[in-house]
Protein backbone atom coordinates (compact mmCIF):
# COMPACT_ATOMS: atom_id res chain seq x y z
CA UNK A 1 66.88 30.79 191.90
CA UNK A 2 65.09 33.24 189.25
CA UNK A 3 65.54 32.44 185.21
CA UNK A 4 65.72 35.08 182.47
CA UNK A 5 62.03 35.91 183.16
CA UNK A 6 62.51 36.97 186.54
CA UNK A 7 60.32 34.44 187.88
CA UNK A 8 60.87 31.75 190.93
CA UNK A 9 59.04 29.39 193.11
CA UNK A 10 59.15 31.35 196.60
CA UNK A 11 58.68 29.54 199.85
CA UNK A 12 55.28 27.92 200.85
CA UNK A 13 52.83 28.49 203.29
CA UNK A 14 49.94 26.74 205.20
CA UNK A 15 46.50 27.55 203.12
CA UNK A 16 45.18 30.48 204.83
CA UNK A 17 42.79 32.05 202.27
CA UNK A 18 39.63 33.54 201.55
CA UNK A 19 38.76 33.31 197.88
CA UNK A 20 35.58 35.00 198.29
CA UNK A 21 32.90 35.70 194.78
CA UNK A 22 33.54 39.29 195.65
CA UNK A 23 37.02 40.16 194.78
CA UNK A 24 38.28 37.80 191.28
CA UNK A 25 41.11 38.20 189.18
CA UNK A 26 39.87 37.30 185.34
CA UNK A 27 41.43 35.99 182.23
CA UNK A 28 42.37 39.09 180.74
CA UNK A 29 44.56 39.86 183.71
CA UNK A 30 41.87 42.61 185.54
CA UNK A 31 40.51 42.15 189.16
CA UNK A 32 36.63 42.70 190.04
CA UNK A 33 35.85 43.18 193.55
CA UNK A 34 33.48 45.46 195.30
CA UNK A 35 34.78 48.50 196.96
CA UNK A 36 32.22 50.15 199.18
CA UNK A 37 29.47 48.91 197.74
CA UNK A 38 30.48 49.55 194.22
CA UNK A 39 31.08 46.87 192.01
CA UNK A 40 34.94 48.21 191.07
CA UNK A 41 36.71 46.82 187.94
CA UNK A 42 40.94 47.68 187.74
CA UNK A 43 42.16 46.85 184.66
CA UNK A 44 45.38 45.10 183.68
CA UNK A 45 49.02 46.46 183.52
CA UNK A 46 49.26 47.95 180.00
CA UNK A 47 52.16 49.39 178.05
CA UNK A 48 51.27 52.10 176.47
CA UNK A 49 48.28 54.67 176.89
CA UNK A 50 46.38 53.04 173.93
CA UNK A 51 46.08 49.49 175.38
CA UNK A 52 44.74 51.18 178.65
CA UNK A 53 41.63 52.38 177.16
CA UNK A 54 40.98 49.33 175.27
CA UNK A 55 41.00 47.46 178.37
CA UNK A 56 39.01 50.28 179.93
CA UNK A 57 36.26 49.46 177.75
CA UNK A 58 36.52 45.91 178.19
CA UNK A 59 35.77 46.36 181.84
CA UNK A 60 31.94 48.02 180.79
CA UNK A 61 31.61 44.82 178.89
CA UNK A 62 32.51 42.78 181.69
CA UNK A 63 30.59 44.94 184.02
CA UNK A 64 27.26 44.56 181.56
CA UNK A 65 28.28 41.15 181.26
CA UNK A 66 27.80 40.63 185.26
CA UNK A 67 24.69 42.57 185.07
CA UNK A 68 23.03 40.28 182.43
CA UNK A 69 24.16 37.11 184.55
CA UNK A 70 22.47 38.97 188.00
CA UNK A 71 18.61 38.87 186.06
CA UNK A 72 17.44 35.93 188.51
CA UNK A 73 18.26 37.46 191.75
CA UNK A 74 15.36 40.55 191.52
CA UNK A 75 11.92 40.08 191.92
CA UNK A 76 9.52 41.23 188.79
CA UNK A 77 9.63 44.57 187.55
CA UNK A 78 12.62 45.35 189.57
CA UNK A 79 15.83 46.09 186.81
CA UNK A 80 19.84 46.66 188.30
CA UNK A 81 20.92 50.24 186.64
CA UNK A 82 24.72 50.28 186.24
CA UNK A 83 26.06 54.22 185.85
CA UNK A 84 29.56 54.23 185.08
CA UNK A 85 30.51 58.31 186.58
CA UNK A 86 31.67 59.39 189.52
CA UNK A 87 28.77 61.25 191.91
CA UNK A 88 25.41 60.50 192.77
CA UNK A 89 24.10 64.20 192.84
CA UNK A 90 24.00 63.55 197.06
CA UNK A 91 27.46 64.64 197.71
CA UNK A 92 28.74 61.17 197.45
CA UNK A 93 31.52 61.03 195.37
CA UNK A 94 33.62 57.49 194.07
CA UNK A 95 36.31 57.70 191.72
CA UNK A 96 38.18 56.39 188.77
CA UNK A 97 41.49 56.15 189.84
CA UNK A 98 44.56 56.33 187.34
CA UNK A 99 48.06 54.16 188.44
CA UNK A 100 51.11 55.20 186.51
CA UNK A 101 55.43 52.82 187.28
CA UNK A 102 57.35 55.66 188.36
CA UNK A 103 60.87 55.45 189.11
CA UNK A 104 62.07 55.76 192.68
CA UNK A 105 64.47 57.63 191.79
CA UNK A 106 62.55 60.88 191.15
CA UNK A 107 61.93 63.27 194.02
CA UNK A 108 58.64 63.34 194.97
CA UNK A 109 58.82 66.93 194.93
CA UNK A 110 59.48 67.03 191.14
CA UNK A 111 56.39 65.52 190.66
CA UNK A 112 53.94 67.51 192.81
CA UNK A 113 55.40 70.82 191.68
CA UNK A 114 54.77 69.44 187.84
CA UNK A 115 51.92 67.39 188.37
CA UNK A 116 49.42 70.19 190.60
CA UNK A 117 49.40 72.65 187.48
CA UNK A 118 48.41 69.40 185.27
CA UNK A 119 46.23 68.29 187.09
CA UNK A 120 43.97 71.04 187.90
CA UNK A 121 44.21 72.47 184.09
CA UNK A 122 44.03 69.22 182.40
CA UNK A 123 40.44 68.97 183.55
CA UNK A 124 39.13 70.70 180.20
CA UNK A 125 40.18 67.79 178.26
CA UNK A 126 39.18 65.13 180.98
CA UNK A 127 36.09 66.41 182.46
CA UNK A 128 32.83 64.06 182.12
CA UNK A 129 30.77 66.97 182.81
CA UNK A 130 28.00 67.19 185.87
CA UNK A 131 24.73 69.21 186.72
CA UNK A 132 25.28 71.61 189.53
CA UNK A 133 27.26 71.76 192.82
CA UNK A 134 28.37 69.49 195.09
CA UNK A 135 29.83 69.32 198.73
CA UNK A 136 29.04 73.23 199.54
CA UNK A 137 30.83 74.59 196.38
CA UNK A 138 29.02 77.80 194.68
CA UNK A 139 25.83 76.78 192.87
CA UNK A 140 26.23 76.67 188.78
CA UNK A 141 24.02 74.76 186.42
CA UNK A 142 26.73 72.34 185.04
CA UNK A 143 30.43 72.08 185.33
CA UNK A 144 33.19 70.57 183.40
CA UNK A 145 33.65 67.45 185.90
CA UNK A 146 31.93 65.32 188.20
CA UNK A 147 35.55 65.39 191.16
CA UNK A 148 36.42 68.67 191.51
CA UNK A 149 33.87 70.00 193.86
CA UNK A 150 35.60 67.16 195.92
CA UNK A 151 39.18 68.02 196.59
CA UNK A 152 40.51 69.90 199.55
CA UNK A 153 43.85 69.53 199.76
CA UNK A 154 46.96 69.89 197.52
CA UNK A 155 49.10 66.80 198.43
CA UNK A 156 47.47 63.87 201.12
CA UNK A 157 47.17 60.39 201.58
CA UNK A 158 43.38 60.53 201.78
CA UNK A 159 41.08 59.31 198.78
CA UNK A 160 37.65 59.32 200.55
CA UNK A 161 37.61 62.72 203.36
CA UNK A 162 39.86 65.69 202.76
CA UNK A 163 40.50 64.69 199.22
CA UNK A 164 43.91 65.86 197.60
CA UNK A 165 44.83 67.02 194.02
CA UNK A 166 48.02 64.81 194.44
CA UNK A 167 47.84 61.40 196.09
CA UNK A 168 50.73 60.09 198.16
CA UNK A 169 49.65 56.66 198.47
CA UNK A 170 52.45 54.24 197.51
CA UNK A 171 52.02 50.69 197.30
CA UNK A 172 53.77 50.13 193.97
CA UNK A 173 52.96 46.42 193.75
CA UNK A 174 56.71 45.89 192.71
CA UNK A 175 59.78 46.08 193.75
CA UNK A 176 59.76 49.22 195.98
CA UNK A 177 63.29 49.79 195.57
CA UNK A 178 62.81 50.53 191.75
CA UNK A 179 59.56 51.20 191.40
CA UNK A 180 56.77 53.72 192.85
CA UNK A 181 53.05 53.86 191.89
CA UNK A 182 51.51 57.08 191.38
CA UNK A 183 47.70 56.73 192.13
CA UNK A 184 45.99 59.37 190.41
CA UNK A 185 42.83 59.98 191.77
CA UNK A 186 41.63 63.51 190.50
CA UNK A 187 40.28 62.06 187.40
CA UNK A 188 36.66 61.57 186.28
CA UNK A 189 35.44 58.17 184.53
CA UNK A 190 35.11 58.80 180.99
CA UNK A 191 32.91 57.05 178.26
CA UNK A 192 34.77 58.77 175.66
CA UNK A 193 37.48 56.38 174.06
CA UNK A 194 39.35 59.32 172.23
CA UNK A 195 39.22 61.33 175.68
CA UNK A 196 40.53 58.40 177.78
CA UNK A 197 43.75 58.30 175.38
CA UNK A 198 44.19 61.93 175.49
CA UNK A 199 43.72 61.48 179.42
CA UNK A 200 46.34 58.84 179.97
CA UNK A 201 48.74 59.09 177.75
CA UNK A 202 49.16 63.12 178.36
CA UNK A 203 49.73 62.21 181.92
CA UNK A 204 51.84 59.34 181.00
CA UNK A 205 54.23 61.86 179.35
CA UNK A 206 54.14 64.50 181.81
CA UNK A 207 55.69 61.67 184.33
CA UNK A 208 57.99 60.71 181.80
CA UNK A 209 59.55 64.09 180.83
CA UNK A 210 60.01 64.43 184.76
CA UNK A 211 61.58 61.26 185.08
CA UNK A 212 63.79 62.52 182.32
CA UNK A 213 64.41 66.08 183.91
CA UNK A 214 63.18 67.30 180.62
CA UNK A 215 60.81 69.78 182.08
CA UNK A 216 62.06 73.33 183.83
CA UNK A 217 60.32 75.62 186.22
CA UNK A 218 56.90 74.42 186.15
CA UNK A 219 54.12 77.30 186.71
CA UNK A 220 53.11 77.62 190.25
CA UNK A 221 49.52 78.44 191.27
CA UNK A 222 49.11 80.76 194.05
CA UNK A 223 45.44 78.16 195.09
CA UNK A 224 45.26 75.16 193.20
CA UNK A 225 42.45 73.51 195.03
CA UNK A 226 40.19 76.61 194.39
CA UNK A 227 41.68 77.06 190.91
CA UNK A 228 40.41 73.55 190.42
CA UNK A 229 37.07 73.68 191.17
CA UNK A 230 36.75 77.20 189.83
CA UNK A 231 37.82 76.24 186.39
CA UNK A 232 35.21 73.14 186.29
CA UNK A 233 32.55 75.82 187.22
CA UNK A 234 33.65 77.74 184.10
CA UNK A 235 32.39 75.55 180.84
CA UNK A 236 33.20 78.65 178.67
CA UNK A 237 36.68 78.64 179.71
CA UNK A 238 37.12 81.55 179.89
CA UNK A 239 38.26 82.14 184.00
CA UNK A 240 41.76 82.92 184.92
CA UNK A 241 43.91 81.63 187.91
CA UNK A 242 46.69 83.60 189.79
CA UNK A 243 50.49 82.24 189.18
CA UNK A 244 53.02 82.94 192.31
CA UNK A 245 54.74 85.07 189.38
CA UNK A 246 51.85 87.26 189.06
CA UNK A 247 50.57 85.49 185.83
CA UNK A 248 47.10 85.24 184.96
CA UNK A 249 46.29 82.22 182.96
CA UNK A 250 43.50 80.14 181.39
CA UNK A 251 43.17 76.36 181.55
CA UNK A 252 43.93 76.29 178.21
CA UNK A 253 47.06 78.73 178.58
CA UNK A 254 48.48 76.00 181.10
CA UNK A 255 47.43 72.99 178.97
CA UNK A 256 49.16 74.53 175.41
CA UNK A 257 52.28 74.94 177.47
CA UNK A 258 52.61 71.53 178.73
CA UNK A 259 51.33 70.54 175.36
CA UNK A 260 54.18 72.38 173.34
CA UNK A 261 56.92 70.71 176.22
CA UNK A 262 55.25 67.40 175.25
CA UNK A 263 55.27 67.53 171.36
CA UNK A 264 58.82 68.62 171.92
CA UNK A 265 59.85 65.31 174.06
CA UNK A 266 57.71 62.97 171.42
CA UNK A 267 60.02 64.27 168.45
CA UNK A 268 63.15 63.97 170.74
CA UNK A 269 62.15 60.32 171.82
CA UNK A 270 61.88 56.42 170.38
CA UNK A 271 58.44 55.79 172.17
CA UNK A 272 55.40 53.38 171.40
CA UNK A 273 53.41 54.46 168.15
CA UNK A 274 50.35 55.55 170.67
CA UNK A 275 52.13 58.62 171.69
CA UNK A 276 52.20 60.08 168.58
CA UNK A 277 48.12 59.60 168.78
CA UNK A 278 48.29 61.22 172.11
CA UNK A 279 50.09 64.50 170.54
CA UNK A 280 47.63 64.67 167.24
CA UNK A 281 44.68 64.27 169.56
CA UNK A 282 45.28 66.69 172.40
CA UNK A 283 46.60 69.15 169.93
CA UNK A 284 43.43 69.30 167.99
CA UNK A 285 41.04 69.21 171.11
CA UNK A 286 42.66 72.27 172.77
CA UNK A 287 42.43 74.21 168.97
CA UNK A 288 38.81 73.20 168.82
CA UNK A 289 38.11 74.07 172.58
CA UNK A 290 39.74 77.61 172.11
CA UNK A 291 37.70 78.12 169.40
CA UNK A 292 34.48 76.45 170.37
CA UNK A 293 34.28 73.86 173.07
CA UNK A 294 31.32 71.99 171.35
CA UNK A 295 33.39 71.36 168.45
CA UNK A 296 35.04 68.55 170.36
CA UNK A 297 31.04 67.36 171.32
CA UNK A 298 32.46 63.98 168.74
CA UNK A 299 35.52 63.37 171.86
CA UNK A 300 34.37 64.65 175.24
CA UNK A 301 32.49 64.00 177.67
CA UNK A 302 31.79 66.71 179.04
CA UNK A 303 31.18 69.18 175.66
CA UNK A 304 28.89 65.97 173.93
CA UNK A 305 26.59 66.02 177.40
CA UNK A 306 26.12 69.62 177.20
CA UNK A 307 25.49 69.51 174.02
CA UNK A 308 22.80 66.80 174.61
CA UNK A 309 20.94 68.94 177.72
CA UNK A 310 21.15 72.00 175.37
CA UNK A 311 18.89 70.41 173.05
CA UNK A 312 16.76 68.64 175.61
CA UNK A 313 16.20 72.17 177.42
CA UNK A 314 15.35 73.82 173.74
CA UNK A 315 13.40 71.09 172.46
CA UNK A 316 10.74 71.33 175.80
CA UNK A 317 11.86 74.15 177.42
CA UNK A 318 13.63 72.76 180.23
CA UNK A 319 15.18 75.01 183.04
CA UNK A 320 18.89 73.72 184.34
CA UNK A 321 16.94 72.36 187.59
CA UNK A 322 14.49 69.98 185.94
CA UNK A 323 14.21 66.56 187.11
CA UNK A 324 14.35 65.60 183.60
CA UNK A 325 17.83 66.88 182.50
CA UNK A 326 19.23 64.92 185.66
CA UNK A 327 17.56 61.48 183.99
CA UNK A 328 19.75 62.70 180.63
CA UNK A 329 22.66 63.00 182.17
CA UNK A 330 22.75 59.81 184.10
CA UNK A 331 21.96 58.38 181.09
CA UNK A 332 24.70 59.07 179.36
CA UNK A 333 27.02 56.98 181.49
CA UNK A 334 24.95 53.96 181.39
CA UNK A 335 26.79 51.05 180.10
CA UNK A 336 23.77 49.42 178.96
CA UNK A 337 24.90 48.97 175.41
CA UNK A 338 21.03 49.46 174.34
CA UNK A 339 19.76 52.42 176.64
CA UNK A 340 23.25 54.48 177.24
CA UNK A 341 22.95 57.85 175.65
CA UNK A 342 26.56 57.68 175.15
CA UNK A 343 26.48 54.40 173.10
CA UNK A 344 23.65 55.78 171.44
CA UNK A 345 25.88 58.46 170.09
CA UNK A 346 28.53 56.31 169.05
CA UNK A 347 26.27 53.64 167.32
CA UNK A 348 24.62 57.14 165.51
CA UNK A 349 28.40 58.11 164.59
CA UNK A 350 28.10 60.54 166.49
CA UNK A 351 30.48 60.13 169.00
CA UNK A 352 34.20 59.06 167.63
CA UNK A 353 35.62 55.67 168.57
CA UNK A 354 39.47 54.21 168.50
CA UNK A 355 38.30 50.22 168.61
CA UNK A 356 35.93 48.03 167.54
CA UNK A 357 33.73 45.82 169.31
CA UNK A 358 35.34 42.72 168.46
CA UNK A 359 38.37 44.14 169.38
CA UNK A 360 36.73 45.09 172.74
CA UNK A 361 35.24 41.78 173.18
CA UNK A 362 39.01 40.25 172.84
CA UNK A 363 40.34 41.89 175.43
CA UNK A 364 37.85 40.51 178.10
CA UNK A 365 39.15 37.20 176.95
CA UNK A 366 42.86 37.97 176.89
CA UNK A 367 45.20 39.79 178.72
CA UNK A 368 47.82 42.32 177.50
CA UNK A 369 50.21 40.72 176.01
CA UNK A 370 53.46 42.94 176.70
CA UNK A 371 53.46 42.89 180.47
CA UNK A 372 53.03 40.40 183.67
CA UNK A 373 49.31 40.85 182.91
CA UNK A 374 49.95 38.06 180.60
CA UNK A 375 51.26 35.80 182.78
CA UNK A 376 48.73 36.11 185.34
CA UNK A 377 45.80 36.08 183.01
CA UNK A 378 47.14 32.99 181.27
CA UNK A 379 47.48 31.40 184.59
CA UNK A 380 44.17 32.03 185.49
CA UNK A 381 42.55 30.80 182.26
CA UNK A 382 44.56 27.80 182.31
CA UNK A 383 44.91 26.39 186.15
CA UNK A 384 42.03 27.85 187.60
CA UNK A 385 41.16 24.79 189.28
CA UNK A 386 44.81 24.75 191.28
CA UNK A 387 44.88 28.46 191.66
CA UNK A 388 43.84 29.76 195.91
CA UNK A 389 45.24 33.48 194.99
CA UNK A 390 45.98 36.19 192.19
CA UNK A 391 47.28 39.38 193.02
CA UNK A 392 48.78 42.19 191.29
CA UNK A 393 52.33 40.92 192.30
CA UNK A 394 52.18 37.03 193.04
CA UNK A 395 50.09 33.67 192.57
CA UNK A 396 48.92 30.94 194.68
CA UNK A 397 48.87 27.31 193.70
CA UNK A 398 47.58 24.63 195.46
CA UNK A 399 50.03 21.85 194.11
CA UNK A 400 48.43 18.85 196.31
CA UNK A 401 51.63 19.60 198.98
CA UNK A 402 51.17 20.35 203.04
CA UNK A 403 51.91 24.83 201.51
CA UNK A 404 50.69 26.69 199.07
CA UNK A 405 53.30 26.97 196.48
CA UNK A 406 53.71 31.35 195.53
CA UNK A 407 54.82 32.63 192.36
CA UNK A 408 56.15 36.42 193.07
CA UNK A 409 55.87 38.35 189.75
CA UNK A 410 57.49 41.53 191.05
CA UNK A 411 59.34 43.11 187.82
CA UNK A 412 55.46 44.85 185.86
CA UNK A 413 57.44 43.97 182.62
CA UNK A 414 58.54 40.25 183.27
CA UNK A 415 56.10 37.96 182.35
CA UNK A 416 55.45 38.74 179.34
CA UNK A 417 53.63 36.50 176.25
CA UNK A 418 57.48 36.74 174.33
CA UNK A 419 59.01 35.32 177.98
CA UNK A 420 56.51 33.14 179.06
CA UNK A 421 54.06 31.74 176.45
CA UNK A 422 56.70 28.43 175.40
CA UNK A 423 56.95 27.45 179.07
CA UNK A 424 53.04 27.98 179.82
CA UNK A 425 52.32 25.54 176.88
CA UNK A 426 54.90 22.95 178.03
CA UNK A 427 53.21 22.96 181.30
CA UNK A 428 49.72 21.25 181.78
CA UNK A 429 49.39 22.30 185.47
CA UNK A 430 51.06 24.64 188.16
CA UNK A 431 53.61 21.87 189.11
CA UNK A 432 55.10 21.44 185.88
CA UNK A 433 55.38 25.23 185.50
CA UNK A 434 56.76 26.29 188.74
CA UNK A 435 59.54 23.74 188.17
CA UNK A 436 60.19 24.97 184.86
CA UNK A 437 60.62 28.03 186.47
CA UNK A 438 63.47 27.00 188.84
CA UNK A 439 64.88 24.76 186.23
């Protein structure tokens, strides 16, 4: 039977598994693995937009981490450069893919007609900024993000060919009767730890105020996937895109509506103390981008790399095409703590910051504490030596039996450090706690 937590032993099976260096679940709940041919960190379930970013920026550390331990495998004068962005300049394009817990219960329709106007606008407060055109779009000298000359679709399954603005991939590593996981996969990787929160927990809300039916008739653009990569051609902000109504409309017209609908659902809501962050933050950076968009240089991406080439270009008389720029820009998403432009500017000040890096250095070691992340992230840190499998929504111990014994952990909020800490310090190995857990 399950206890209060939720939890259970489920039935064994004969060891059949491949625990392989290249895909690892780690202590603070995340898994590394390598995804083709990029070294891909997803970070543990969090509960509120806030704790997503600081486990965000746990995964550079982790990534730089790896990077420092790889120094013995290259021959001299040979150095591993890891870029943390989302193109290669080649028309090869990777993402940084968002996961929100969605209700079942909300039409799927709701959310693409909310969602597609979000998406495409939200891009002025998301973008990580990029040198030229990609995949056959029109040439400009930089854009707002590194994605949208990527997308060609409105709603698909695809993440890799025929890219769509809305993602209908659903494997929502829960209970599938309650739950369903939208994979956002529009998004660019940000360095930016004030732009992150704005990032996540804006799109948090949007889901939630259409869970809620708290949102009417959404606007409907008559081209989204052009209006997309138009407006990321557009760093002045300036271009309009066509509603079905007949509207014209700015980015920032869409963004200040959803904004307003937002604020509104905050004040009318009991929801965790990041939110109100969230409202204060994307409030001021779509006042400053209406009135300057390098006055948010201190919180974007995008704006503080533009800002950077500007001088670069001034300071030797660079044109948009020089070889040299390109080095800048890749710079800037270097996680190198030493040599990334971006951690240059927030050593300088330069660049705002919402943690510290002690505080980013805990969460490598320790998992969230208010959701199954905690559970599996404790498990691993504890019985490492019993455990054959971690997954988003189970464990596998090897409790010296003929089957593997499997812990299901399908409820994202179960398993948390308030549920589960007692029992996990009663138990000094997987057989003590997977009896405690039918007990």
């Amino acid at each position: 039977g399950r206890d209060a937590r939720g939890y259970g032993p489920e039935g064994g099976f004969i060891p059949d598994l491949d625990s392989g260096l290249v895909n690892v679940v780690l202590a603070n709940g995340a898994r590394l693995y390598v995804d083709h041919a990029h070294p891909e960190y997803s970070s543990p379930e969090c509960f509120d937009p806030l704790e997503a970013v600081l486990y965000d920026k746990a995964g550079e550390v982790v990534i730089a981490r790896a990077k420092e331990g790889s120094i013995n495998v290259f021959e001299d004068g040979e150095e591993l450069l890891i870029h943390k962005n989302n193109s290669d300049g080649k028309s090869n394009s990777y993402g940084a893919h968002e996961n929100y817990l969605l209700s079942r219960q909300v039409p799927f329709g709701d959310v693409v007609s909310h969602l597609l106007p979000f998406m495409v606008s939200r891009q002025v407060i998301t973008g990580s900024g990029k040198l030229k055109a990609e995949n056959g779009r029109t040439a400009v000298p930089y854009q707002i993000t590194q994605r949208a000359d990527f997308f060609e679709e409105e709603v698909g399954l695809e993440t890799t060919l025929k890219r769509p603005l809305i993602n209908t991939r659903d494997e929502p590593h829960g209970d599938p009767s309650k739950y369903r996981r939208l994979h956002v996969i529009v998004g660019d990787a940000n360095m930016s730890e004030v732009q992150m929160l704005v990032k996540l927990g804006s799109t948090a809300l949007m889901l939630s105020m259409i869970e809620d039916e708290f949102l009417t008739d959404p606007p409907t653009l008559t081209d989204p996937v052009n209006a997309h990569w138009q407006i990321s051609h557009d760093p002045s902000l300036k271009h309009t895109v066509e509603l079905d109504n007949g509207d014209v409309v700015t980015a920032l017209n869409l963004q200040w509506r959803m904004f307003e609908q937002a604020a509104k659902y905050v004040d009318n809501n009991e929801l965790p103390d990041s939110y109100g962050m969230v409202i204060a933050e994307w409030e001021a950076l779509l006042t400053d981008l209406e009135s300057d968009p390098l006055l948010t240089a201190d919180r974007l991406d995008w704006t503080a790399k533009m800002q950077l080439l500007d001088q670069y270009r001034e300071r030797d008389g660079l044109a948009w095409d020089d070889p040299k720029l390109s080095m800048v820009a890749l710079q800037y998403h270097e996680i190198d703590p030493k040599r990334g432009l971006h951690n240059k500017l927030t050593r300088t000040g330069r660049m705002r910051t919402l943690f510290t890096p002690e505080q980013i250095a805990g969460a490598v070691e320790r998992p969230p504490e208010k959701t199954r992340a905690y559970f599996r992230g404790e498990c691993v840190r504890r019985y490492q030596e019993w455990l054959k499998a971690a997954n988003w929504d189970s464990l596998v111990f090897d409790v010296g039996t003929d089957v593997h014994q499997r812990i299901p952990m399908m409820e994202p909020l179960n398993g948390n450090r308030e549920l589960v800490e007692a029992l996990l310090d009663a138990s000094p190995d997987p057989k003590t706690l997977i009896e405690g857990l039918s007990a």
